[in-house]
PDB file of N, CA and C in Angstrom:
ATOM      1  N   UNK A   1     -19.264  12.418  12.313  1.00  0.00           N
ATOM      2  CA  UNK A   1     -18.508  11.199  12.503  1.00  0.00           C
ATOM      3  C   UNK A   1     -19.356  10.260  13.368  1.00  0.00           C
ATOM      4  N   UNK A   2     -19.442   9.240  12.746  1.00  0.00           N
ATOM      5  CA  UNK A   2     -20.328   8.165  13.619  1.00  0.00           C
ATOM      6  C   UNK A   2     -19.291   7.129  14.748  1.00  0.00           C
ATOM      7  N   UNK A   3     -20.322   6.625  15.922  1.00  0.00           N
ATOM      8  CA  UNK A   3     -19.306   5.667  16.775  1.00  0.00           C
ATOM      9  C   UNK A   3     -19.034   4.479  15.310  1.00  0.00           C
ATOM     10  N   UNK A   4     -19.618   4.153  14.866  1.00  0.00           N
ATOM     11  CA  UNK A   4     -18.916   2.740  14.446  1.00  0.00           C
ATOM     12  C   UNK A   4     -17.365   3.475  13.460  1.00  0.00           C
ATOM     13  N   UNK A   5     -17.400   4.226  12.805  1.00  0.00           N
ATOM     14  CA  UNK A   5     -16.260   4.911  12.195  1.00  0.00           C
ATOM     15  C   UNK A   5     -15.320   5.015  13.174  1.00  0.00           C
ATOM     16  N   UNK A   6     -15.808   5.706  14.462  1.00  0.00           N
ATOM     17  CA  UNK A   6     -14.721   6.149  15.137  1.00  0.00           C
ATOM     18  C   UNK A   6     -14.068   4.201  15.276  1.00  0.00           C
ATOM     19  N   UNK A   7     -14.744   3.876  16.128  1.00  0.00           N
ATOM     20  CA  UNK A   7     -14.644   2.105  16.804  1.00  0.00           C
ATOM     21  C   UNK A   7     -13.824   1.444  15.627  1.00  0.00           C
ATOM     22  N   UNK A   8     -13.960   1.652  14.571  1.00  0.00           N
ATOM     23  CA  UNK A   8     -12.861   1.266  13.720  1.00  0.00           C
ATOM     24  C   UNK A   8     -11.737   2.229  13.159  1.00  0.00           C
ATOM     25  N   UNK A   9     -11.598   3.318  13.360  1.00  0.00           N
ATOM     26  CA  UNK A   9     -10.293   3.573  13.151  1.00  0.00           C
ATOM     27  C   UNK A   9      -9.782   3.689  14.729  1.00  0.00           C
ATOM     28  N   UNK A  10      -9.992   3.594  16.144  1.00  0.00           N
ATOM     29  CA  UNK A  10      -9.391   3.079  17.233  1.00  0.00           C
ATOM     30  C   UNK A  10      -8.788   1.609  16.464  1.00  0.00           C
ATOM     31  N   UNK A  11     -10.065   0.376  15.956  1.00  0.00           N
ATOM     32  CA  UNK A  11      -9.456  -1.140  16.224  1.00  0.00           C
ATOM     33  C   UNK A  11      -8.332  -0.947  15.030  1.00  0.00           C
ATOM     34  N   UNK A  12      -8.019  -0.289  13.976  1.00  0.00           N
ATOM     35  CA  UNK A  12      -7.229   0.057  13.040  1.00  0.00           C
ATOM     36  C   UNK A  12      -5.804   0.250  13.541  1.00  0.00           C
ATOM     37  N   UNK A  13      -6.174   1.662  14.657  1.00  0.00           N
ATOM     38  CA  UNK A  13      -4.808   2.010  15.134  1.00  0.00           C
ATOM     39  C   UNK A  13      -4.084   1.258  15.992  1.00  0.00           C
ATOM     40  N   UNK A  14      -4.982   0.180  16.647  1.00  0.00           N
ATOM     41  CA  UNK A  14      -4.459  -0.935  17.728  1.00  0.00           C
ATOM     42  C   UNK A  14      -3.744  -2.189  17.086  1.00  0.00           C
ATOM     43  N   UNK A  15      -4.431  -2.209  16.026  1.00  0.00           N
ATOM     44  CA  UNK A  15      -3.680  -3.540  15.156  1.00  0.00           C
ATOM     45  C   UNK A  15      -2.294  -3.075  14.663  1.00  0.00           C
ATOM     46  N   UNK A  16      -2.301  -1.323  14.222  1.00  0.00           N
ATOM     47  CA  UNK A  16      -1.402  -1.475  13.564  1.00  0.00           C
ATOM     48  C   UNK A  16      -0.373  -0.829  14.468  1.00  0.00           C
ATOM     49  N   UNK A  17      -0.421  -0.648  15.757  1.00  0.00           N
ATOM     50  CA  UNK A  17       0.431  -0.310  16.656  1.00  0.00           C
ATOM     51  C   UNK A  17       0.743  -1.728  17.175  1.00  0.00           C
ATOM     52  N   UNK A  18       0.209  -2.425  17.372  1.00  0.00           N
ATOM     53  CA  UNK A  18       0.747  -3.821  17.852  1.00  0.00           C
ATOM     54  C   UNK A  18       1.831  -4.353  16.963  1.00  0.00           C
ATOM     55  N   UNK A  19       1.429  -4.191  15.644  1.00  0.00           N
ATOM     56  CA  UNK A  19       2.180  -4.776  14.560  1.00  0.00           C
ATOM     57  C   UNK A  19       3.797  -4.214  14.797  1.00  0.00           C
ATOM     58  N   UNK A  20       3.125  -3.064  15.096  1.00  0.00           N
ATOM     59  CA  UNK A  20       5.069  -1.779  15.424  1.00  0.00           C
ATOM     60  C   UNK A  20       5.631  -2.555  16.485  1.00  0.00           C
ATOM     61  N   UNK A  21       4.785  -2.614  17.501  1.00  0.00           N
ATOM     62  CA  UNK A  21       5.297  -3.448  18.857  1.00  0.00           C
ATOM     63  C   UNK A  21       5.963  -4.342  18.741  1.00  0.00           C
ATOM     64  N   UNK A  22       5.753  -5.535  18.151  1.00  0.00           N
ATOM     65  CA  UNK A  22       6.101  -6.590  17.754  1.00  0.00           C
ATOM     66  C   UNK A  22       7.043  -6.283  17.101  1.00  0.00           C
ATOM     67  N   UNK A  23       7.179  -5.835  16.350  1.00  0.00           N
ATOM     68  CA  UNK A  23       8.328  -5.638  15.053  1.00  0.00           C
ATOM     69  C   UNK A  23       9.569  -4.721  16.152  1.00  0.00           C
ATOM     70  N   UNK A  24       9.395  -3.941  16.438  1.00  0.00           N
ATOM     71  CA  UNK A  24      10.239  -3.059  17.699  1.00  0.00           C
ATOM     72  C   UNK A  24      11.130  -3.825  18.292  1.00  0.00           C
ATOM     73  N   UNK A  25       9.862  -5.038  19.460  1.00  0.00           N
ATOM     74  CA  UNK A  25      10.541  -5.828  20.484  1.00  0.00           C
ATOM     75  C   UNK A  25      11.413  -6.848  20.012  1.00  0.00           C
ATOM     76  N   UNK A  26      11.201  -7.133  18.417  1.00  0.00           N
ATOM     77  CA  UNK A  26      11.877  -8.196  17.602  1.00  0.00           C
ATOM     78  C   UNK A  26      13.315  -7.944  17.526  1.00  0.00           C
ATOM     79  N   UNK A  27      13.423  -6.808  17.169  1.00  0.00           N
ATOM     80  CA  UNK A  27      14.758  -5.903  16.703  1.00  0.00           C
ATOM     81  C   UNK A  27      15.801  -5.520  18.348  1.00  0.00           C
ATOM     82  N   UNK A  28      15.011  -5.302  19.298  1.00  0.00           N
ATOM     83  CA  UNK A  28      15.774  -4.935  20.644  1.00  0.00           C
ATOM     84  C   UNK A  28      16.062  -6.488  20.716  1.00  0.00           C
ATOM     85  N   UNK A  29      15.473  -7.393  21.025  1.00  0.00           N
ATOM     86  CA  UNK A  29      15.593  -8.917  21.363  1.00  0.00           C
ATOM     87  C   UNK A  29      17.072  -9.302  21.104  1.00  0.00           C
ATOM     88  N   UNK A  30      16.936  -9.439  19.494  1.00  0.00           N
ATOM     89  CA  UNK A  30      18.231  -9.726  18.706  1.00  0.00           C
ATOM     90  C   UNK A  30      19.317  -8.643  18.871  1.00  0.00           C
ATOM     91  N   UNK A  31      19.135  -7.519  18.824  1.00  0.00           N
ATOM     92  CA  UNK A  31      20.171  -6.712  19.131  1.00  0.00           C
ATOM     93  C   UNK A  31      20.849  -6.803  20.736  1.00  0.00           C
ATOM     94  N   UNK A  32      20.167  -7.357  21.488  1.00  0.00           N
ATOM     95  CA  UNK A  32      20.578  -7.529  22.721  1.00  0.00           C
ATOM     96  C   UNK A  32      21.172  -8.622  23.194  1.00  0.00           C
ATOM     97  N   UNK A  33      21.145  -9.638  22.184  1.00  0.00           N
ATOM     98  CA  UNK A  33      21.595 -10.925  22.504  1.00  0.00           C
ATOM     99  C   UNK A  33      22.788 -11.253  21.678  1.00  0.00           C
ATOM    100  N   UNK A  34      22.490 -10.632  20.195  1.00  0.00           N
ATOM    101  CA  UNK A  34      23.343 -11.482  19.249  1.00  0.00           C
ATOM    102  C   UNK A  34      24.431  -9.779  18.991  1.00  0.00           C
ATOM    103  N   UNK A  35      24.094  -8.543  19.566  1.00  0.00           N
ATOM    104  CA  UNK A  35      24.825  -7.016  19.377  1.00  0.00           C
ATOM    105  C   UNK A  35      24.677  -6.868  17.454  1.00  0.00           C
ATOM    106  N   UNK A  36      23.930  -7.749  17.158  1.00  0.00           N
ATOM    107  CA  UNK A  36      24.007  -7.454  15.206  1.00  0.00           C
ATOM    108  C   UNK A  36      22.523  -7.020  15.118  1.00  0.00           C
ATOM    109  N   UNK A  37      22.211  -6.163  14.377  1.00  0.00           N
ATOM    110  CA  UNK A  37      20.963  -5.560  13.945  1.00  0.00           C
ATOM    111  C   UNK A  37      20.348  -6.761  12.480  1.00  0.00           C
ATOM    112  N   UNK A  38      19.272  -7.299  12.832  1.00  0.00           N
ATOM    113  CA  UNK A  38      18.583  -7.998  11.824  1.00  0.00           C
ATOM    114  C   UNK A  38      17.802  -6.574  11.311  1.00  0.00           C
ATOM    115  N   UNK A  39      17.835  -6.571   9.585  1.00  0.00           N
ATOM    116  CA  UNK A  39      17.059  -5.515   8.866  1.00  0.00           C
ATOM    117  C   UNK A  39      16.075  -6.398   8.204  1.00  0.00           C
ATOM    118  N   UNK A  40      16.417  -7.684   8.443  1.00  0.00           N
ATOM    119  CA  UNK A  40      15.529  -8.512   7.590  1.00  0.00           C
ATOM    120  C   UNK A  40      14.224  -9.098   8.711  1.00  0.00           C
ATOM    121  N   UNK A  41      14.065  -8.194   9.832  1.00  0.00           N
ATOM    122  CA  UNK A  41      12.923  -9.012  10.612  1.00  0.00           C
ATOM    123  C   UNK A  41      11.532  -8.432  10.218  1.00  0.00           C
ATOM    124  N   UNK A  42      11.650  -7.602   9.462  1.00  0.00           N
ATOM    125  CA  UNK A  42      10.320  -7.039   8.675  1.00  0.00           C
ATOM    126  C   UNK A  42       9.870  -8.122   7.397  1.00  0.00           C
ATOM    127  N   UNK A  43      10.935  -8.119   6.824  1.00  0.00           N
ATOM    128  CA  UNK A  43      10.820  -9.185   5.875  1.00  0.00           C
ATOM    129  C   UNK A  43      10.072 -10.672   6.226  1.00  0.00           C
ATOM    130  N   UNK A  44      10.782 -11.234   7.505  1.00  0.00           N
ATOM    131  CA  UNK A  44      10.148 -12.159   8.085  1.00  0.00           C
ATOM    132  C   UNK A  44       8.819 -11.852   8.590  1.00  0.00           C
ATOM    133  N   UNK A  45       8.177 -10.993   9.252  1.00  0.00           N
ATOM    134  CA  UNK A  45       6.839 -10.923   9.853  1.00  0.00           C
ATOM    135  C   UNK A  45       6.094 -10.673   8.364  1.00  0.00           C
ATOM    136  N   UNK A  46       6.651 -10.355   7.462  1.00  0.00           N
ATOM    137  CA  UNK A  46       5.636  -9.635   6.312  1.00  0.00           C
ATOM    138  C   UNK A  46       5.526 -11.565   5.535  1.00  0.00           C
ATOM    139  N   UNK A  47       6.283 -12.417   5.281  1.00  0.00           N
ATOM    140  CA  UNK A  47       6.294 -13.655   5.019  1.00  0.00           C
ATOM    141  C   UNK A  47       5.679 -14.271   5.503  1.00  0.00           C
ATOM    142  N   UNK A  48       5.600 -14.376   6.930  1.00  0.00           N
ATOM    143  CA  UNK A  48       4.693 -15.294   7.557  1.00  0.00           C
ATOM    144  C   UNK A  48       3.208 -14.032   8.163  1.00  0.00           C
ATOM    145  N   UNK A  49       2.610 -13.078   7.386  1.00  0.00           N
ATOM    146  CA  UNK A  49       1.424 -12.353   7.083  1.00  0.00           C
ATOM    147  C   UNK A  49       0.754 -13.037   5.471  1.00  0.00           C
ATOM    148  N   UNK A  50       2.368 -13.003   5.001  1.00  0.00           N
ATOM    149  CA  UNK A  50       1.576 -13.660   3.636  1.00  0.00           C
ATOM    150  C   UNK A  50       1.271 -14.888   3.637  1.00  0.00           C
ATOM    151  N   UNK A  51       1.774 -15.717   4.337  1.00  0.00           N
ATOM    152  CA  UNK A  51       1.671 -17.564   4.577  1.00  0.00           C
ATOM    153  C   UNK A  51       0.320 -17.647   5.151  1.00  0.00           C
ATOM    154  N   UNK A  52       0.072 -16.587   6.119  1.00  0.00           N
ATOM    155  CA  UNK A  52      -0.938 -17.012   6.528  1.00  0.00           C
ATOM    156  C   UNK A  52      -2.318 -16.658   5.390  1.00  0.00           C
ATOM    157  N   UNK A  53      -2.003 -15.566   5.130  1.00  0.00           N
ATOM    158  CA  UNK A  53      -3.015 -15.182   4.164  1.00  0.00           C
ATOM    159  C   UNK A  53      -3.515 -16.352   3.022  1.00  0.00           C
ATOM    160  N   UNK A  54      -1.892 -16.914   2.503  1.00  0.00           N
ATOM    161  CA  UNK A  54      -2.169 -17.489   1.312  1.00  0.00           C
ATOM    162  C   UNK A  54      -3.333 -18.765   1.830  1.00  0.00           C
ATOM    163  N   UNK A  55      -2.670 -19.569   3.213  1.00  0.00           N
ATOM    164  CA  UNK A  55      -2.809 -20.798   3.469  1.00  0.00           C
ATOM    165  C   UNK A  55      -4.647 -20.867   3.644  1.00  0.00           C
ATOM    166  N   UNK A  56      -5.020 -19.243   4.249  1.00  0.00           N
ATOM    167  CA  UNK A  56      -6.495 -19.210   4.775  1.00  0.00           C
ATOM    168  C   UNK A  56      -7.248 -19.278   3.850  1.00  0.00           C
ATOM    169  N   UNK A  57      -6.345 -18.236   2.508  1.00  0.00           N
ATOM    170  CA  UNK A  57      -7.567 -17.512   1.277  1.00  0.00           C
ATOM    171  C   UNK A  57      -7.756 -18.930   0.475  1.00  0.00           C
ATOM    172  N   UNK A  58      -6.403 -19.445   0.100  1.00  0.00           N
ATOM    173  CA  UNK A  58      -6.479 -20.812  -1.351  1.00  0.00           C
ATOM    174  C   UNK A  58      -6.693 -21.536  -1.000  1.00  0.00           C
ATOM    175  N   UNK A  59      -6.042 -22.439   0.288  1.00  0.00           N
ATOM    176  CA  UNK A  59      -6.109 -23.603   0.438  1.00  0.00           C
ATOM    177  C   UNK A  59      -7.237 -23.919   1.529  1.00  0.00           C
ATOM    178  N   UNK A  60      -7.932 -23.240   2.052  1.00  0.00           N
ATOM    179  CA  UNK A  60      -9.029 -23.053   2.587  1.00  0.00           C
ATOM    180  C   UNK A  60      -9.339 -23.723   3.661  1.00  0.00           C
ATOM    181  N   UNK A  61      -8.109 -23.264   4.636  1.00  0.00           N
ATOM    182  CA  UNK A  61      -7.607 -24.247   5.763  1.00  0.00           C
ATOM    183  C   UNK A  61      -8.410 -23.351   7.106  1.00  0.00           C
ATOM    184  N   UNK A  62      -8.633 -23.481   7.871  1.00  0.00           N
ATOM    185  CA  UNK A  62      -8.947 -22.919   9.403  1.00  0.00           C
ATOM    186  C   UNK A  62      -8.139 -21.419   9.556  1.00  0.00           C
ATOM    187  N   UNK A  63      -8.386 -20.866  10.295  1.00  0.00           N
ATOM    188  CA  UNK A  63      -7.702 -19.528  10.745  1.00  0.00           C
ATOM    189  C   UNK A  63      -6.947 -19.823  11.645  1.00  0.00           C
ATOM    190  N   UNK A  64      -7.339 -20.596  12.659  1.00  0.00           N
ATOM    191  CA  UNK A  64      -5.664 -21.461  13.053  1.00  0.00           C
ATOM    192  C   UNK A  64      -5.137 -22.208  13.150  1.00  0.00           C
ATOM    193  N   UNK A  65      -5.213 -23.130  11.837  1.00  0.00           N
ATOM    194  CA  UNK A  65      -4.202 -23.624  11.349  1.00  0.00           C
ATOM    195  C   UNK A  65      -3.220 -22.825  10.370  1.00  0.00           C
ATOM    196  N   UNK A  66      -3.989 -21.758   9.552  1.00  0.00           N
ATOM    197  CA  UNK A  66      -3.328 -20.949   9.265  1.00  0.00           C
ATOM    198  C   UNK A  66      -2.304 -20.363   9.647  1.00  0.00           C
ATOM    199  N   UNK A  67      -2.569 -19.668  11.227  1.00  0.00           N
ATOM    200  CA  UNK A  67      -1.942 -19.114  12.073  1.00  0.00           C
ATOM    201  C   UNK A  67      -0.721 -19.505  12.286  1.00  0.00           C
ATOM    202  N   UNK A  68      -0.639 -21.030  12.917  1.00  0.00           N
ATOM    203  CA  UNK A  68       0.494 -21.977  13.377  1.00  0.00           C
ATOM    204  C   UNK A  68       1.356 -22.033  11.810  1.00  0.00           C
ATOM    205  N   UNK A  69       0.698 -22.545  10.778  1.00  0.00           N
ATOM    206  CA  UNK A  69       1.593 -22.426   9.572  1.00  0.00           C
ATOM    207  C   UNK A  69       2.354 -21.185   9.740  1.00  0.00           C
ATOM    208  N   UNK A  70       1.486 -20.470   9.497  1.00  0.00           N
ATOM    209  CA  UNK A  70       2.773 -18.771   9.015  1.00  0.00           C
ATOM    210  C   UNK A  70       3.837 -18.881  10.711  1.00  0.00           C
ATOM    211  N   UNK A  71       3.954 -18.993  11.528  1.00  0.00           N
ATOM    212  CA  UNK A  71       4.639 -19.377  12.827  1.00  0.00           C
ATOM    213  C   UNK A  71       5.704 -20.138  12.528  1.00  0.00           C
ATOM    214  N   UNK A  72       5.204 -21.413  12.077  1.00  0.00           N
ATOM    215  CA  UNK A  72       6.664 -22.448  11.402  1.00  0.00           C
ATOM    216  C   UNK A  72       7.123 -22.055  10.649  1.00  0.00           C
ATOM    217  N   UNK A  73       6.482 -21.423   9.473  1.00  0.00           N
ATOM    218  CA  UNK A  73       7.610 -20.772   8.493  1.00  0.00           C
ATOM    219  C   UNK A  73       8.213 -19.556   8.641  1.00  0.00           C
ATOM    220  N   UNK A  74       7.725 -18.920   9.605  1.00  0.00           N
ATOM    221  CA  UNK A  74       8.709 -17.902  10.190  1.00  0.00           C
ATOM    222  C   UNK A  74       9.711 -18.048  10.746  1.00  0.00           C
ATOM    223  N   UNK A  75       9.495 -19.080  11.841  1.00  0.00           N
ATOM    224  CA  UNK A  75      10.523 -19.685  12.844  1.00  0.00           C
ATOM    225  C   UNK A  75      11.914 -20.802  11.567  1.00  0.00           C
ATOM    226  N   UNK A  76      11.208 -21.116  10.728  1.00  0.00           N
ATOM    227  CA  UNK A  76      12.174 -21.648   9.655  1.00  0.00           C
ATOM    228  C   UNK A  76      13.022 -20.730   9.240  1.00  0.00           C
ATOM    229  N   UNK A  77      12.083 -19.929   8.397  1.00  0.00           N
ATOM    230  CA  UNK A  77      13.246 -18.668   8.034  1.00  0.00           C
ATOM    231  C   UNK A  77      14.042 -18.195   8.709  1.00  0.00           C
ATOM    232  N   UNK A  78      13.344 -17.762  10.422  1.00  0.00           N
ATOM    233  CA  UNK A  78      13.954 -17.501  11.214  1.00  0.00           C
ATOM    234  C   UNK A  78      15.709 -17.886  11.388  1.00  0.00           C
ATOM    235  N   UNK A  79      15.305 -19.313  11.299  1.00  0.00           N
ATOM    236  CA  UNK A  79      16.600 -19.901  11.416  1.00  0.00           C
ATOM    237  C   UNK A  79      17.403 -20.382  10.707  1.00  0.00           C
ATOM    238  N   UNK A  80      17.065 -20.164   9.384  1.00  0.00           N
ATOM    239  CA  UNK A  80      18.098 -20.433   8.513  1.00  0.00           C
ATOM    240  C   UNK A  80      18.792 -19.151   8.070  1.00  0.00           C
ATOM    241  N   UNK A  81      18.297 -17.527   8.416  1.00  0.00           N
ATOM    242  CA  UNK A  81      18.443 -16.616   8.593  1.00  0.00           C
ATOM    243  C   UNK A  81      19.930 -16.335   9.852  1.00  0.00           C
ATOM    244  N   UNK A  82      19.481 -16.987  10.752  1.00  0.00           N
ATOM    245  CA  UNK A  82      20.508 -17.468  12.051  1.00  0.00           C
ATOM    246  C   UNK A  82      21.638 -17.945  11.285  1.00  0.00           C
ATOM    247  N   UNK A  83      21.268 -19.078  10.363  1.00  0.00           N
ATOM    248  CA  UNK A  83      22.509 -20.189  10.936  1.00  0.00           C
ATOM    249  C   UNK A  83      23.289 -19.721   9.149  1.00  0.00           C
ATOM    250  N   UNK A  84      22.620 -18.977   8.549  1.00  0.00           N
ATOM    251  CA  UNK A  84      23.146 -18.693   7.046  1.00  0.00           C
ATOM    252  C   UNK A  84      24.099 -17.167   7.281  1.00  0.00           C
ATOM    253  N   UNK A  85      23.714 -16.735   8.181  1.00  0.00           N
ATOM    254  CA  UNK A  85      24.017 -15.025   7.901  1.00  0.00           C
ATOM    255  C   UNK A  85      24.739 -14.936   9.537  1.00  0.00           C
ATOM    256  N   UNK A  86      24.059 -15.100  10.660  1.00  0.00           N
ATOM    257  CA  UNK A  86      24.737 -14.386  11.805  1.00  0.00           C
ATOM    258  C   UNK A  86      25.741 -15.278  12.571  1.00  0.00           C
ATOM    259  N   UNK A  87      25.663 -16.980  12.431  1.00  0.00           N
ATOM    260  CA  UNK A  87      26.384 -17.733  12.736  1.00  0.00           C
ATOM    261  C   UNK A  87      27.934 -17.400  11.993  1.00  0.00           C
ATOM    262  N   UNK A  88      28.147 -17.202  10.435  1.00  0.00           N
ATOM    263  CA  UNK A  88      29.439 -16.967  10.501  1.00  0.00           C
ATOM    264  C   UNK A  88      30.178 -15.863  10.557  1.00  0.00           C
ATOM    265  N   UNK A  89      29.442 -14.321  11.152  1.00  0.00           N
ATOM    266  CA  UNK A  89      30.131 -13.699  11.238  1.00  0.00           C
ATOM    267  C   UNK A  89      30.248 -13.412  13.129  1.00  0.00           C
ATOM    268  N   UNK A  90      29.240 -14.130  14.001  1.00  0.00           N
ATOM    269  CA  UNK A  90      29.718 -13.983  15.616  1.00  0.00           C
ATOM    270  C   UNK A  90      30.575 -15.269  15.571  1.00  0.00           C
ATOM    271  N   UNK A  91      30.015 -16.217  15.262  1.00  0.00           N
ATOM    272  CA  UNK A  91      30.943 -17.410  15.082  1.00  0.00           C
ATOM    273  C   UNK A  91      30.087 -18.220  16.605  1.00  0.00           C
ATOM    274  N   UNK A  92      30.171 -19.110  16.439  1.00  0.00           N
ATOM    275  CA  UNK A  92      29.675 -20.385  17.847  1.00  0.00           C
ATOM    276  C   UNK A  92      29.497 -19.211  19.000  1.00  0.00           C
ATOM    277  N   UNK A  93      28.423 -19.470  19.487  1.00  0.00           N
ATOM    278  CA  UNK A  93      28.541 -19.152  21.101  1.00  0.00           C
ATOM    279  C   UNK A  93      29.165 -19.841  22.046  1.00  0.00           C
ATOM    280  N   UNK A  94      29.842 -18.979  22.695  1.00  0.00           N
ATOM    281  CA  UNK A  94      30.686 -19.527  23.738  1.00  0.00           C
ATOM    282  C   UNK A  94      29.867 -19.432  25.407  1.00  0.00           C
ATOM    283  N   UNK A  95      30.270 -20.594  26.016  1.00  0.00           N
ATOM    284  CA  UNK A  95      29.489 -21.424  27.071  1.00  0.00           C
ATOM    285  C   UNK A  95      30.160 -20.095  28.397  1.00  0.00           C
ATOM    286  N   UNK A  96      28.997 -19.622  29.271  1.00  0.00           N
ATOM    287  CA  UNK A  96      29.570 -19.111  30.560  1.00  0.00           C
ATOM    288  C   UNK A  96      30.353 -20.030  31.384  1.00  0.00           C
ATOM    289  N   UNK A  97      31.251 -19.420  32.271  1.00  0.00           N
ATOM    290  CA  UNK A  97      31.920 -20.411  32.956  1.00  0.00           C
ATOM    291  C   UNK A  97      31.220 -20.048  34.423  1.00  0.00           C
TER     292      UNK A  97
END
């Protein structure tokens, strides 16, 4: 086994443990705020992986501008995800007194 083999399946396992991370802290976030489990936040990070992909590979834009794209259209989905699905079954948030 050579270092550069090893050095890439370490940077392999770091990307794709981050990816868990992220996806993990996504799911506690919302479950802690809104008590409803989103199943669709995989769906969203895997959408804005492909936005970015598409925007870098075809349209042959910067890597971050790419970046920021797949971000807005996450945060879009994000929220029409919000305001389509979890808004009418908690109903309005109500203000602390």
């Amino acid at each position: 086994m050579s270092i550069d083999y090893l050095l890439q399946q370490l940077t392999n396992a770091l990307s794709l443990g981050s990816i868990y991370a992220l996806t993990a802290i996504g799911y506690t976030i919302v479950y802690g705020i809104l008590r409803l489990i989103n199943f669709a936040h995989g769906d969203v990070l895997m959408l804005g992986a492909y936005s970015a992909g598409f925007v870098f590979s075809q349209l042959y834009l910067p890597f971050s501008v790419a970046i920021v794209v797949s971000m807005v259209l996450a945060a879009l989905i994000g929220l029409t995800i919000e305001r389509a699905a979890y808004r009418p079954c908690v109903g309005p948030l109500k203000k602390p007194r």
